[in-house]
N, C-alpha and C. Protein backbone atom coordinates (compact mmCIF):
# COMPACT_ATOMS: atom_id res chain seq x y z
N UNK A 1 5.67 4.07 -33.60
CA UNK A 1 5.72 4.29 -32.16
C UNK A 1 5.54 5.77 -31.85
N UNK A 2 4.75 6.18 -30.79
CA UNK A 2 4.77 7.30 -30.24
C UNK A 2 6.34 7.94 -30.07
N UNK A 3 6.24 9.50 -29.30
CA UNK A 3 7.32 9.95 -29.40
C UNK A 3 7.65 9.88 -27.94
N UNK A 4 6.74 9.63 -26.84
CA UNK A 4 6.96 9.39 -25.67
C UNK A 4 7.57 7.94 -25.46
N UNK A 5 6.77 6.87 -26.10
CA UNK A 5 7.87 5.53 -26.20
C UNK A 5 9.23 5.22 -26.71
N UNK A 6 9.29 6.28 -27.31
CA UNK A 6 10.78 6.23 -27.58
C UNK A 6 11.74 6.52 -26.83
N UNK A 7 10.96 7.28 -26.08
CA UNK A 7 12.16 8.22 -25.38
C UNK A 7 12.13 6.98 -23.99
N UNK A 8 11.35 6.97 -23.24
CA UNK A 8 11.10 5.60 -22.66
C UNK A 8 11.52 4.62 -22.66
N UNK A 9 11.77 4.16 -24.04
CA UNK A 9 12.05 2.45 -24.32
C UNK A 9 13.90 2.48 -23.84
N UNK A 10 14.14 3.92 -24.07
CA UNK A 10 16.01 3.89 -24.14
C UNK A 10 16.30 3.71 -22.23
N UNK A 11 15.27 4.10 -21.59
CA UNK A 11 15.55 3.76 -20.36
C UNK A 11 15.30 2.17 -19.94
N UNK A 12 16.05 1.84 -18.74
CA UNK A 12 15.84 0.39 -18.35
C UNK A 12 15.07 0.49 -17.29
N UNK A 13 14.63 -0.82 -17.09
CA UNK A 13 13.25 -0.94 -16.52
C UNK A 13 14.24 -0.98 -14.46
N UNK A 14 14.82 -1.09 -14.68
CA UNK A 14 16.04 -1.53 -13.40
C UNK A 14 15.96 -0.10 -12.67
N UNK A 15 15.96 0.59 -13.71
CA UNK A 15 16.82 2.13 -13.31
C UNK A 15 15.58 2.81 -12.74
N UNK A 16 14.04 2.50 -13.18
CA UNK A 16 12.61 2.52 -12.66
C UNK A 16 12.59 2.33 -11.44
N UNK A 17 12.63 0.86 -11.38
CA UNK A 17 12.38 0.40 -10.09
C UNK A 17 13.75 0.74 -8.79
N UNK A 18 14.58 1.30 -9.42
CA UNK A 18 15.75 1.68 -8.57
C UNK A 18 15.00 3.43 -7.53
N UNK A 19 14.83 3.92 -8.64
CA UNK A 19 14.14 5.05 -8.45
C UNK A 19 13.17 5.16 -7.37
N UNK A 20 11.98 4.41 -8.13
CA UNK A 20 10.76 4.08 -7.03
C UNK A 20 11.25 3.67 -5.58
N UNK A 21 11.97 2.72 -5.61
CA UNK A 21 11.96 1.83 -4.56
C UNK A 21 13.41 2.99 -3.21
N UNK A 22 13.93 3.89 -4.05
CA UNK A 22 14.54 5.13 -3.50
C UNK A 22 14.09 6.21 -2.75
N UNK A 23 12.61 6.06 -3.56
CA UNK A 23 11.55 7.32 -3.55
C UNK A 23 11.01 6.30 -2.44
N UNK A 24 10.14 5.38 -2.50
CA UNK A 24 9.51 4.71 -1.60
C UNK A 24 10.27 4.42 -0.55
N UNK A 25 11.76 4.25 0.23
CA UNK A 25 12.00 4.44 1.91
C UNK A 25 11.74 5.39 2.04
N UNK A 26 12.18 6.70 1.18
CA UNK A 26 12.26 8.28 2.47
C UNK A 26 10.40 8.95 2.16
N UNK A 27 9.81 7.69 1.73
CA UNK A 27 8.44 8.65 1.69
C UNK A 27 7.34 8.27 2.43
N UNK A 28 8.04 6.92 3.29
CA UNK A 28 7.10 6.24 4.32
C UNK A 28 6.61 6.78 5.44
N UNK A 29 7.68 7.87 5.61
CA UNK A 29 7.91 8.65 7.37
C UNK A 29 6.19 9.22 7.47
N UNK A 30 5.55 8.67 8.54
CA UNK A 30 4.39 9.21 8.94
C UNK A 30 3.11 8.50 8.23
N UNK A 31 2.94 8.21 6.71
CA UNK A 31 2.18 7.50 6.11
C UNK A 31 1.83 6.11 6.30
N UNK A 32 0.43 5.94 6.19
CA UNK A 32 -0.13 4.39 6.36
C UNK A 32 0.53 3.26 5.47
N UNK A 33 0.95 2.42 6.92
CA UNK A 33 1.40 1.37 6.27
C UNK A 33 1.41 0.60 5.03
N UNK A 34 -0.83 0.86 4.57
CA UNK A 34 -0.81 0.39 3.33
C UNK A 34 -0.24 1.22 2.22
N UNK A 35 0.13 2.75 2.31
CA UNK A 35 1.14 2.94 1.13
C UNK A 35 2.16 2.83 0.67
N UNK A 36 2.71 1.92 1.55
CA UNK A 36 4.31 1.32 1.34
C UNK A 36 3.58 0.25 0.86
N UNK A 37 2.59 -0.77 1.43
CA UNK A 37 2.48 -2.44 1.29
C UNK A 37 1.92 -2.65 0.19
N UNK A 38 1.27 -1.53 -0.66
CA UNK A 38 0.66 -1.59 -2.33
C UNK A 38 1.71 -0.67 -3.09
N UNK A 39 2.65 -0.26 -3.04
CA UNK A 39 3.22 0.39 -3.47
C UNK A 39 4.72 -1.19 -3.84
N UNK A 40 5.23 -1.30 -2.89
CA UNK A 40 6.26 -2.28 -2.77
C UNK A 40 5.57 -3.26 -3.70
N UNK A 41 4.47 -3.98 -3.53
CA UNK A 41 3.86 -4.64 -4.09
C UNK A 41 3.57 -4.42 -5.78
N UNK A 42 3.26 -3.43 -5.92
CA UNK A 42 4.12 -2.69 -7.59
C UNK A 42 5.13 -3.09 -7.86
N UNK A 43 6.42 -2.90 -6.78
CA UNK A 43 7.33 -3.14 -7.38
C UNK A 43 7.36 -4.42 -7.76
N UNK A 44 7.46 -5.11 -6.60
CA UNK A 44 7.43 -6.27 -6.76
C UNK A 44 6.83 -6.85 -8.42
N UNK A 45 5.77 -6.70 -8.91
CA UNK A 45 5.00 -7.32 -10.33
C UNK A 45 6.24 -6.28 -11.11
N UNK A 46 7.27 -5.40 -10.65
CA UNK A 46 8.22 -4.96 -11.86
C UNK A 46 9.29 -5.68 -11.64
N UNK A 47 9.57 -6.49 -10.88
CA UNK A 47 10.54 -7.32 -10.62
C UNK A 47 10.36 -8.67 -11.14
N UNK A 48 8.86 -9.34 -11.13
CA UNK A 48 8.40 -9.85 -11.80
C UNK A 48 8.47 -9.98 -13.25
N UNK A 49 8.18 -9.15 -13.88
CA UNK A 49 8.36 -8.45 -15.07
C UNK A 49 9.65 -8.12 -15.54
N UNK A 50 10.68 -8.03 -14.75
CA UNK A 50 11.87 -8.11 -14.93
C UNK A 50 12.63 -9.90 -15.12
N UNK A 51 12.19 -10.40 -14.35
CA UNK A 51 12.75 -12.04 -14.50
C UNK A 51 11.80 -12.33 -15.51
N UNK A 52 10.72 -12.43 -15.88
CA UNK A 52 10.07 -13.06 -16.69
C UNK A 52 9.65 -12.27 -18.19
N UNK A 53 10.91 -12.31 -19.29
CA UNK A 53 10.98 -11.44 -20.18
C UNK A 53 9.61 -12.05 -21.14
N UNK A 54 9.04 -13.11 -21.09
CA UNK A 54 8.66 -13.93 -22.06
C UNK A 54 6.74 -13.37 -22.19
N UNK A 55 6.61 -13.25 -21.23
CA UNK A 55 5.20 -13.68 -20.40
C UNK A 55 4.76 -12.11 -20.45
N UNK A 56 2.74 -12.29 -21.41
CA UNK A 56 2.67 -10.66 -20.84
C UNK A 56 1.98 -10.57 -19.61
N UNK A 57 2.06 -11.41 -18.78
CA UNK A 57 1.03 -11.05 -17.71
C UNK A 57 1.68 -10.28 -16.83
N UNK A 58 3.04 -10.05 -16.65
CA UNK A 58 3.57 -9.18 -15.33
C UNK A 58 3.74 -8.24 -16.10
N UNK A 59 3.77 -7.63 -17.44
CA UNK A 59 4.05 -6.14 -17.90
C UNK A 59 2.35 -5.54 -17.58
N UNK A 60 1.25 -6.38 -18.28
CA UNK A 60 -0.04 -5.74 -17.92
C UNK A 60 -0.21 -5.73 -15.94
N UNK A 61 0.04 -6.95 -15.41
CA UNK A 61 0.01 -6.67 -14.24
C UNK A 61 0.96 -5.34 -13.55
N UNK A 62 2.19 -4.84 -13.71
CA UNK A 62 2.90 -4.01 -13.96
C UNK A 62 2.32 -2.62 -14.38
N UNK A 63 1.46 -2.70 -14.84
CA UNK A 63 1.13 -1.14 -15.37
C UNK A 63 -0.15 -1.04 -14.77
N UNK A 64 -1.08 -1.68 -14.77
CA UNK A 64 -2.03 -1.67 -14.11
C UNK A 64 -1.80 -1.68 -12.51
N UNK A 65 -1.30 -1.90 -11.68
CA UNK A 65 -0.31 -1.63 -10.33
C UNK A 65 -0.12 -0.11 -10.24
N UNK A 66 0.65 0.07 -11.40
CA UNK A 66 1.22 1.89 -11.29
C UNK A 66 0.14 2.28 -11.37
N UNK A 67 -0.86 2.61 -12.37
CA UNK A 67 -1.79 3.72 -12.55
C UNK A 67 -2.79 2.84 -10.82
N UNK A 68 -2.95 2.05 -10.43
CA UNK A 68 -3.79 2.01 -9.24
C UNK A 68 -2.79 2.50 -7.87
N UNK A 69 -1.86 2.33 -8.14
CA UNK A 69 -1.11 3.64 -6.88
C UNK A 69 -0.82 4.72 -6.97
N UNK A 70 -1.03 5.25 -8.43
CA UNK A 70 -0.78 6.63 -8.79
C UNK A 70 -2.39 7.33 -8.50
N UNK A 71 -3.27 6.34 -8.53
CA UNK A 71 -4.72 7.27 -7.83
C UNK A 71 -4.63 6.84 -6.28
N UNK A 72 -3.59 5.99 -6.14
CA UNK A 72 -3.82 6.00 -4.46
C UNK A 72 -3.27 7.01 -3.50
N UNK A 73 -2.01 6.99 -4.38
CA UNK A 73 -1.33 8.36 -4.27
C UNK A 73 -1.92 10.15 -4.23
N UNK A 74 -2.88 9.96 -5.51
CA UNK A 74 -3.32 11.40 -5.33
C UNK A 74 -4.92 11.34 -4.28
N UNK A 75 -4.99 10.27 -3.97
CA UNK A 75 -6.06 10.53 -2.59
C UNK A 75 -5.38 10.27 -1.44
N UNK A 76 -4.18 9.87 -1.06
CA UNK A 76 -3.26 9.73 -0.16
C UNK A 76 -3.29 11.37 0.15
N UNK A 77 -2.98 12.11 -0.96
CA UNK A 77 -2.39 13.80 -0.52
C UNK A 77 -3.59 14.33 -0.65
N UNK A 78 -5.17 14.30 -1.21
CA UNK A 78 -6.02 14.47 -0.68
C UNK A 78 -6.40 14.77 0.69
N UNK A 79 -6.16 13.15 1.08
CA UNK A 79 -6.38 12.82 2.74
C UNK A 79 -5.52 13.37 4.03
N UNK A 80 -4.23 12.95 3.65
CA UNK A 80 -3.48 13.64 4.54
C UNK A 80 -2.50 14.88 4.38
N UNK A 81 -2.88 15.31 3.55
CA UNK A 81 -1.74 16.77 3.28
C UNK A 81 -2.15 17.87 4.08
N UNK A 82 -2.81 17.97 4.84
CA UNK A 82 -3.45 18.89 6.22
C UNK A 82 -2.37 18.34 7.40
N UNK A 83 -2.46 17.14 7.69
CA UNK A 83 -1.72 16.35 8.70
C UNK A 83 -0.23 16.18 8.77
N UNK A 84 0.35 15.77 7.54
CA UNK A 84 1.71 15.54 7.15
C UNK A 84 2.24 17.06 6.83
N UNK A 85 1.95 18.02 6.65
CA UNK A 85 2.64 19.34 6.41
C UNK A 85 2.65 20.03 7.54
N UNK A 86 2.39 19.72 8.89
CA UNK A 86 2.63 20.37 10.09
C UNK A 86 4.12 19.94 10.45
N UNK A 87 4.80 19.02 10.28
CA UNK A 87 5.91 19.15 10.85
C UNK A 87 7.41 18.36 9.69
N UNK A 88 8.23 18.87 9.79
CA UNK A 88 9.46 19.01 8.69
C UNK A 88 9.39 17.33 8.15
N UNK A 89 9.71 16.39 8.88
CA UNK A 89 10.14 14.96 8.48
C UNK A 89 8.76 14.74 7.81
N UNK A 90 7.74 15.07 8.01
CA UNK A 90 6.40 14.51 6.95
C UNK A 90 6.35 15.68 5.73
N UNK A 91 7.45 16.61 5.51
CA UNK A 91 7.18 17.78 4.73
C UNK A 91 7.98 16.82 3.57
N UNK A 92 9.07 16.25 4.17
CA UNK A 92 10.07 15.73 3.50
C UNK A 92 9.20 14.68 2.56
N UNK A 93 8.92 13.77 3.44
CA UNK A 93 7.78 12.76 3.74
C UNK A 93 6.94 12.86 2.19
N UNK A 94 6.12 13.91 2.16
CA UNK A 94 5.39 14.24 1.33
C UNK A 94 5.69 14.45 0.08
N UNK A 95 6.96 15.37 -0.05
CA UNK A 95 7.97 15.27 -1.05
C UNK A 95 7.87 14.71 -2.01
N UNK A 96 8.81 13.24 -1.30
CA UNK A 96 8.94 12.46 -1.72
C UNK A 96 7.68 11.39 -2.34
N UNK A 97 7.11 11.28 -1.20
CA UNK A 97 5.64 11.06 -2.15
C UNK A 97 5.27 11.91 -3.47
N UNK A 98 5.31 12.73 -3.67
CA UNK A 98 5.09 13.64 -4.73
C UNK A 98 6.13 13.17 -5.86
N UNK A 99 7.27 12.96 -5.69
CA UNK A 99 8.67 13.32 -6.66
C UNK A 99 8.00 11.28 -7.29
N UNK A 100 7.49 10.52 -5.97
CA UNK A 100 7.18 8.94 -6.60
C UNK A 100 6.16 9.02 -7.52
N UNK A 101 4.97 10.31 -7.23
CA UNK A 101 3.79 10.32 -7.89
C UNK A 101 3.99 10.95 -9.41
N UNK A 102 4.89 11.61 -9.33
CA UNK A 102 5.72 12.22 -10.64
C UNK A 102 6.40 11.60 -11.34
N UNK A 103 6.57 10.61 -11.13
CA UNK A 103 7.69 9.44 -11.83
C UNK A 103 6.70 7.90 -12.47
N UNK A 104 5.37 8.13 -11.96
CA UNK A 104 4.62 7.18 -12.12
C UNK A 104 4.07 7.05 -13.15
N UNK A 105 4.26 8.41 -14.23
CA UNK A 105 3.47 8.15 -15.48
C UNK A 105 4.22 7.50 -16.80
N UNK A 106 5.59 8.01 -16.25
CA UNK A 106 6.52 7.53 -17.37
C UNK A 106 6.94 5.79 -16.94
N UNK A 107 6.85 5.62 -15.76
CA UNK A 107 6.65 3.83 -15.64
C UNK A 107 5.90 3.76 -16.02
N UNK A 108 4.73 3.86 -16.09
CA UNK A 108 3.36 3.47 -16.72
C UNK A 108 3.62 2.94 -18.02
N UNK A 109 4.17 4.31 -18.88
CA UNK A 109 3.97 3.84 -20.30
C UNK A 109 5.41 2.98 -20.71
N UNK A 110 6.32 2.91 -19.97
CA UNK A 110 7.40 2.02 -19.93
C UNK A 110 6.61 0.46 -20.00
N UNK A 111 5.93 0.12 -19.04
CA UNK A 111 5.40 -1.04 -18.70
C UNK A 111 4.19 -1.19 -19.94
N UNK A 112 3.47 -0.26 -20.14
CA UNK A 112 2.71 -0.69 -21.07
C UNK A 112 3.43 -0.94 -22.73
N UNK A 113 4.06 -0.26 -22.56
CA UNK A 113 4.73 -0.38 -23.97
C UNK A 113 5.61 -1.24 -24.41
N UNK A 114 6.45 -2.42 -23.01
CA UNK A 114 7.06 -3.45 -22.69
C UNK A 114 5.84 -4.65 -23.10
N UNK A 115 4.57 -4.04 -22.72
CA UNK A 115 3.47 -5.25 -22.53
C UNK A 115 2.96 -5.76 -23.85
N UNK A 116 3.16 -4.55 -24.63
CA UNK A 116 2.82 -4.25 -26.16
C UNK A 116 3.72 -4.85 -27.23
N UNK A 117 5.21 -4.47 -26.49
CA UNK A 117 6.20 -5.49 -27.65
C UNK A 117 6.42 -7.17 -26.94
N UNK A 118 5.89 -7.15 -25.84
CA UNK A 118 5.57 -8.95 -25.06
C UNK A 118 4.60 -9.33 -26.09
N UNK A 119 3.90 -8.54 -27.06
CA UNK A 119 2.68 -9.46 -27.66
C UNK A 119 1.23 -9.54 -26.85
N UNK A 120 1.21 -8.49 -26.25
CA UNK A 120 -0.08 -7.99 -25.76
C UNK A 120 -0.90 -7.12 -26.62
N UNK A 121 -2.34 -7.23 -26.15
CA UNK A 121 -3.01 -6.18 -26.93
C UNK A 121 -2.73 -5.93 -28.67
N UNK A 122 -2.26 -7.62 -29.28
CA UNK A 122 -2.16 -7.35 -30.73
C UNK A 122 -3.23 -7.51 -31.24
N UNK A 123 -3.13 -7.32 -32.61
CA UNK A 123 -4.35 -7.64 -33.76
C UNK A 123 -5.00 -9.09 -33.46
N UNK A 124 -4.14 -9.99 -32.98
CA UNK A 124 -4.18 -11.07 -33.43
C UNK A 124 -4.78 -11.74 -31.60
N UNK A 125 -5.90 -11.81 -31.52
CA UNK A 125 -6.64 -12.66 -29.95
C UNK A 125 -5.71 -14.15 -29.65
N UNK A 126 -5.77 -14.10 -28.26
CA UNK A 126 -4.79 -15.16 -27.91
C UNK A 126 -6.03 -16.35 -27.72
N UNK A 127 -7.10 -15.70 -27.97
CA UNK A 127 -8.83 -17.05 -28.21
C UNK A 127 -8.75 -17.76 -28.79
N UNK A 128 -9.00 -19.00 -28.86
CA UNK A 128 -9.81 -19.63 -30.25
C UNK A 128 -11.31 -18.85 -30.44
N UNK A 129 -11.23 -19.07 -31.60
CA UNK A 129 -12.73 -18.50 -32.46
C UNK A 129 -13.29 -20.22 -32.67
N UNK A 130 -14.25 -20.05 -31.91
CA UNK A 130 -15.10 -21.91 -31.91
C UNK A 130 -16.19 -22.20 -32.96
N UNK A 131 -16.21 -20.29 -33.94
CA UNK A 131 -16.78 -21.04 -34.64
C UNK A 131 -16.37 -21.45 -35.85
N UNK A 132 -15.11 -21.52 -35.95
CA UNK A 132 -14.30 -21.94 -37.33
C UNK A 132 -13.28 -22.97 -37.30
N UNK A 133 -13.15 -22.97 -35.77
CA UNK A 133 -11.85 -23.98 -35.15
C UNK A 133 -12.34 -25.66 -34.87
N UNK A 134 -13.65 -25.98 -34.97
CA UNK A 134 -14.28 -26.36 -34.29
C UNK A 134 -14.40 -27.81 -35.24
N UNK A 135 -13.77 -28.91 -35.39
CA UNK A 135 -14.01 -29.97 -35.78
C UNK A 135 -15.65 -30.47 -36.00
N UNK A 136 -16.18 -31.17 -37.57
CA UNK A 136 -17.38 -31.76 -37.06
C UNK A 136 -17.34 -32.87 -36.29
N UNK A 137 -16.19 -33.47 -35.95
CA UNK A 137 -16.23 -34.87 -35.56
C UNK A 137 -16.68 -34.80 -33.88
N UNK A 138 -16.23 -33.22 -33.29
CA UNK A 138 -16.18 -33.34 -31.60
C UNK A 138 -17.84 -32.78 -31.15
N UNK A 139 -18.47 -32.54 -31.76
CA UNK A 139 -19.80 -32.10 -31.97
C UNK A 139 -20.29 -33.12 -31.91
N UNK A 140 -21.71 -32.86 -30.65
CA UNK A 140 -22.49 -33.97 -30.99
C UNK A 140 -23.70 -34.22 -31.50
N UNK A 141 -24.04 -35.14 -31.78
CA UNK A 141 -25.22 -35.36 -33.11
C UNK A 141 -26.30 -34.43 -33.23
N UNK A 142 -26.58 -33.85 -32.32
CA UNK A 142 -27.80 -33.03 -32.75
C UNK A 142 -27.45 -31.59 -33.25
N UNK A 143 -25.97 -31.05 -33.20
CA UNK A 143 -25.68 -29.74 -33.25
C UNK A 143 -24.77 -30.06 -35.29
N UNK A 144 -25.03 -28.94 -35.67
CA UNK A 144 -24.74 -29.45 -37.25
C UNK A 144 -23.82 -28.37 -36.72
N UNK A 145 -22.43 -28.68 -37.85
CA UNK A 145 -21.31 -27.44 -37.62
C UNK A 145 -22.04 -26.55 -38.45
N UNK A 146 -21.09 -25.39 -38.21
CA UNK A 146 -21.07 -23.95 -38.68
C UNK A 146 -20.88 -23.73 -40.25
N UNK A 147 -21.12 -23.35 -40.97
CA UNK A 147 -20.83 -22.94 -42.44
C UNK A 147 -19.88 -22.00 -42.83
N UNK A 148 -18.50 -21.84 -43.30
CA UNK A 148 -17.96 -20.74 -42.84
C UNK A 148 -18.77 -19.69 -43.53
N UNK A 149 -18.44 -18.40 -43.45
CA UNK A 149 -19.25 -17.47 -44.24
C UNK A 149 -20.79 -17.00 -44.18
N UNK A 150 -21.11 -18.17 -43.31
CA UNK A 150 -22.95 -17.97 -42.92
C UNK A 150 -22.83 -16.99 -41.85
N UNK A 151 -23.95 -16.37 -41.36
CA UNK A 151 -24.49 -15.72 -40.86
C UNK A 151 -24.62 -16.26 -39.39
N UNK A 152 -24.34 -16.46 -38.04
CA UNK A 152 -25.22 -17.30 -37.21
C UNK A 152 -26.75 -16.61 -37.06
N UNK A 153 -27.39 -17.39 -36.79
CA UNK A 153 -28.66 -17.65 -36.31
C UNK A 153 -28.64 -16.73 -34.52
């Protein structure tokens, strides 16, 4: 394991989304609705990911969420950091956006590295391989099975 997953793995995924979702009320003041409604919506697939220990689809859904609000985020302050820094409650505002955008990399690899011990992304494809799995009996007459070890055509 990396030395960043370690340090990571000792945190809980609770104490993440406690954070975020802390950072996300006081960072709404003034900002478009959709950066609360894709942002919450993150959380949400970590809450997900929280009830459903078994399953890797909410840890990849989960991390893939963060890194797409963490670029929404840095074109969010692109776009409006001219606008929101004229007056104190959007200074705050912004902040806090910032302190969420700062916190987004270490969820990231929390979630990916959750997704990784779920049995994601192993050696081993969750596919069948059809050309070794593949009964001669379900084949039909004109197709001859595969040889193992041959070459395909």
């Amino acid at each position: 394991k990396q030395w960043y997953q370690r340090r990571v793995r000792g945190i809980s995924l609770k104490i993440f989304l406690l954070v975020h979702f802390c950072l996300l009320i006081f960072s709404g003041f003034g900002l478009p609705l959709q950066y609360q409604a894709s942002n919450y919506f993150a959380l949400g697939m970590g809450f997900w990911m929280l009830s459903d220990k078994n399953n890797t689809t909410p840890s990849l859904f989960f991390s893939a969420f963060i890194v797409a609000t963490a670029v929404g985020d840095i074109f969010l302050m692109i776009c409006f950091h001219t606008v929101l820094s004229s007056v104190g409650i959007y200074k705050f505002s912004t902040f806090m956006t910032v302190m969420n955008l700062f916190l987004k990399p270490a969820t990231f690899v929390y979630g990916w590295a959750e997704h990784k011990r779920r049995g994601g992304e192993s050696e081993v494809s969750g596919y069948t391989n059809f050309d070794s799995d593949v009964a001669p009996t379900y084949l039909p007459d004109h197709i001859t099975p595969p040889v193992a070890g041959a070459e395909p055509m």
